[in-house]
C-alpha atoms as a PDB file:
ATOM      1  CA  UNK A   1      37.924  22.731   2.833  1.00  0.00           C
ATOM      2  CA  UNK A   2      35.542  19.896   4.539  1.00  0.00           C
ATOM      3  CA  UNK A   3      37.097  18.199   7.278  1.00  0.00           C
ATOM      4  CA  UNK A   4      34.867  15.094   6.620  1.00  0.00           C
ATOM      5  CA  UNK A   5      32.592  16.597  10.066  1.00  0.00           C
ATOM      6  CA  UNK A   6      29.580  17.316   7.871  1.00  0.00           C
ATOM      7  CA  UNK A   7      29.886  14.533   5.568  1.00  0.00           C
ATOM      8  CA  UNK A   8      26.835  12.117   5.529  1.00  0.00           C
ATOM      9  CA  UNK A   9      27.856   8.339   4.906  1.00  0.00           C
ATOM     10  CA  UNK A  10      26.759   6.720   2.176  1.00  0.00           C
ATOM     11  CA  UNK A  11      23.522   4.753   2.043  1.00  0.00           C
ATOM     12  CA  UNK A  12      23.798   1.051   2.704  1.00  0.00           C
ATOM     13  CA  UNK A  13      24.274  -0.683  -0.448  1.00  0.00           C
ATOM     14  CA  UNK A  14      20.998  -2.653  -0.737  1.00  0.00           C
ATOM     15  CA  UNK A  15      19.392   0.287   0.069  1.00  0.00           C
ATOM     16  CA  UNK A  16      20.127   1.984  -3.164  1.00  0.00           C
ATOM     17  CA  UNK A  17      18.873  -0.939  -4.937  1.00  0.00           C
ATOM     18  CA  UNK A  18      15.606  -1.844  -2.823  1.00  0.00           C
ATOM     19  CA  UNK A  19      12.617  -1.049  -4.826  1.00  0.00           C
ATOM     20  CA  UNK A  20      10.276   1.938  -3.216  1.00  0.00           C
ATOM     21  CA  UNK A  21       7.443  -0.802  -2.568  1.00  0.00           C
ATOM     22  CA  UNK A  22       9.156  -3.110  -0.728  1.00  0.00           C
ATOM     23  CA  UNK A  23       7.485  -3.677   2.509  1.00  0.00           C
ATOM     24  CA  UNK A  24       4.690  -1.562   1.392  1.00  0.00           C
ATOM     25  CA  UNK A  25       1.950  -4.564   2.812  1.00  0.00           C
ATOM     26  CA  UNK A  26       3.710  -4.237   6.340  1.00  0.00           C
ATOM     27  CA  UNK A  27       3.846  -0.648   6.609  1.00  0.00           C
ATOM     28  CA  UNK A  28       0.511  -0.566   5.393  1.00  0.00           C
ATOM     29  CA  UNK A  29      -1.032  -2.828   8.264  1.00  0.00           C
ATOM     30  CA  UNK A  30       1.351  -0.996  10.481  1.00  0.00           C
ATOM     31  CA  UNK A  31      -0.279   2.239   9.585  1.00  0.00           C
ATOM     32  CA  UNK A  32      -4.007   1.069   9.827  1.00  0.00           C
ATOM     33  CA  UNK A  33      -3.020  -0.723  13.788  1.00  0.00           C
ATOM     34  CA  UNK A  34      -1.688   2.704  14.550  1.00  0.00           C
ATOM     35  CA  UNK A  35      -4.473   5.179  13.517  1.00  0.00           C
ATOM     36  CA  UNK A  36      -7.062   2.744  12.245  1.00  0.00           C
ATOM     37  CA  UNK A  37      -9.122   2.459   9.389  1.00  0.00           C
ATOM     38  CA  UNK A  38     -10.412   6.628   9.471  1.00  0.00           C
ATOM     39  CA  UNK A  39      -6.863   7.054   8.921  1.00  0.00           C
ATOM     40  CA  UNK A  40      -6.647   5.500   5.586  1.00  0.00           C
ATOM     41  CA  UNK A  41      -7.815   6.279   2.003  1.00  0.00           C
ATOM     42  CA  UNK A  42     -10.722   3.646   0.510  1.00  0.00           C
ATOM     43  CA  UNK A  43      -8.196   2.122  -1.623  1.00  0.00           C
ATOM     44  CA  UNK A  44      -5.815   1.066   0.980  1.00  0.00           C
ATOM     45  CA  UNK A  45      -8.346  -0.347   2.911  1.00  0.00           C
ATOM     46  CA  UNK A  46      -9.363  -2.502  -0.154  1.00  0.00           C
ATOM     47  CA  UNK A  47      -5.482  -3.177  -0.146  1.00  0.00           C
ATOM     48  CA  UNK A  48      -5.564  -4.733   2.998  1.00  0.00           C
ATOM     49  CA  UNK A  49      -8.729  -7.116   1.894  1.00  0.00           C
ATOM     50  CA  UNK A  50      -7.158  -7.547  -1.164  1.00  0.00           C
ATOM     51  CA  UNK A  51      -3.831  -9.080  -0.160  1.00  0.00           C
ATOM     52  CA  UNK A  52      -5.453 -11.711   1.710  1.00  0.00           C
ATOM     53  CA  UNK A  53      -7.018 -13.027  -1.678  1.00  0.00           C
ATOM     54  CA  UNK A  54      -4.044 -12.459  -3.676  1.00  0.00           C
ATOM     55  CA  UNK A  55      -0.832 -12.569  -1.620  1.00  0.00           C
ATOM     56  CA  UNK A  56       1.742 -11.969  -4.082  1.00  0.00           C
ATOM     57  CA  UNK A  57       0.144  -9.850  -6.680  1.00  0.00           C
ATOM     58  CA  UNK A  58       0.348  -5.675  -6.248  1.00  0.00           C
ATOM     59  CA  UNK A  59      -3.010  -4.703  -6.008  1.00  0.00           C
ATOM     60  CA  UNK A  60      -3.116  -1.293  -5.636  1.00  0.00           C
ATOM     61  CA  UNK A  61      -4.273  -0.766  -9.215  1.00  0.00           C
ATOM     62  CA  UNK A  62      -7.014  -3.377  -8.638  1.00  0.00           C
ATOM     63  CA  UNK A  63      -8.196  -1.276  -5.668  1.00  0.00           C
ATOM     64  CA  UNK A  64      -8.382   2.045  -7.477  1.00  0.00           C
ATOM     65  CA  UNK A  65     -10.116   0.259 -10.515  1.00  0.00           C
ATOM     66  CA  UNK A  66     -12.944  -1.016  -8.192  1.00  0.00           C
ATOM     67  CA  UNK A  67     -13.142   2.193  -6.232  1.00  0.00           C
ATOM     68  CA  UNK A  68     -13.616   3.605 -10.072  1.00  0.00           C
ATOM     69  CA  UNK A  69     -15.723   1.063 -11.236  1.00  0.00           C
ATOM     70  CA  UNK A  70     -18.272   1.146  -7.907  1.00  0.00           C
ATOM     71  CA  UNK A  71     -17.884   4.675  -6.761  1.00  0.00           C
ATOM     72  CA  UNK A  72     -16.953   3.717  -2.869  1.00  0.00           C
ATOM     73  CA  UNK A  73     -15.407   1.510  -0.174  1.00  0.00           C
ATOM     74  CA  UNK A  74     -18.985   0.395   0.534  1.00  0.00           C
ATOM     75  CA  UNK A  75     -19.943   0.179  -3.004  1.00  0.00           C
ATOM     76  CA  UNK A  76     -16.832  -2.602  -3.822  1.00  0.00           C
ATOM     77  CA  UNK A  77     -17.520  -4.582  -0.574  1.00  0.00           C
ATOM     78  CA  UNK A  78     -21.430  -4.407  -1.216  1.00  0.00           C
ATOM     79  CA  UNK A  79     -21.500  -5.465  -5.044  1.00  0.00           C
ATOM     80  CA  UNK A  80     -22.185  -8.847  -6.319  1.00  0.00           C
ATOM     81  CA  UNK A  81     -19.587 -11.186  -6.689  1.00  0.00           C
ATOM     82  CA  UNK A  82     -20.550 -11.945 -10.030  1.00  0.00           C
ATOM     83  CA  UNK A  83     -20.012  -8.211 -11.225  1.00  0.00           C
ATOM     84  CA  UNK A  84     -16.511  -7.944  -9.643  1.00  0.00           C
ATOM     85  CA  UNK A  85     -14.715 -10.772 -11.577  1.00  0.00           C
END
């Protein structure tokens, strides 16, 4: 019979409901000013570019298309502008 001594309480509410990307921007930049860029995979450091230029947009899938599309970190931040849009 449980005595209620192991019992764990029940998640807050609004944590049950809170989508698994919110605050994913925050603990993103959290991440890179704790173990810097070498730390992160190419396509969250085009994240962190990226959601200067479009703040309320996901852009993870925009990242990992232009790492697809231009092989590298370097190759994305090197190509014309005109080839990107």
């Amino acid at each position: 019979m449980a005595t209620g001594d192991d019992e764990q309480p029940d998640p807050a509410p609004d944590a049950a409901k809170t989508p698994h990307f919110h605050g994913h921007r925050q603990r993103l930049k959290d991440r890179f000013l704790k173990t810097g860029g070498d730390q992160l995979a190419d396509y969250e450091l085009l994240e962190l570019l990226l959601f200067q230029a479009l703040p309320r947009r996901d852009v993870k899938p925009l990242a990992k298309d232009l790492l697809d599309r231009f092989g590298s970190f370097a190759g994305v931040v090197t190509a014309e502008a005109s080839l990107i849009r």
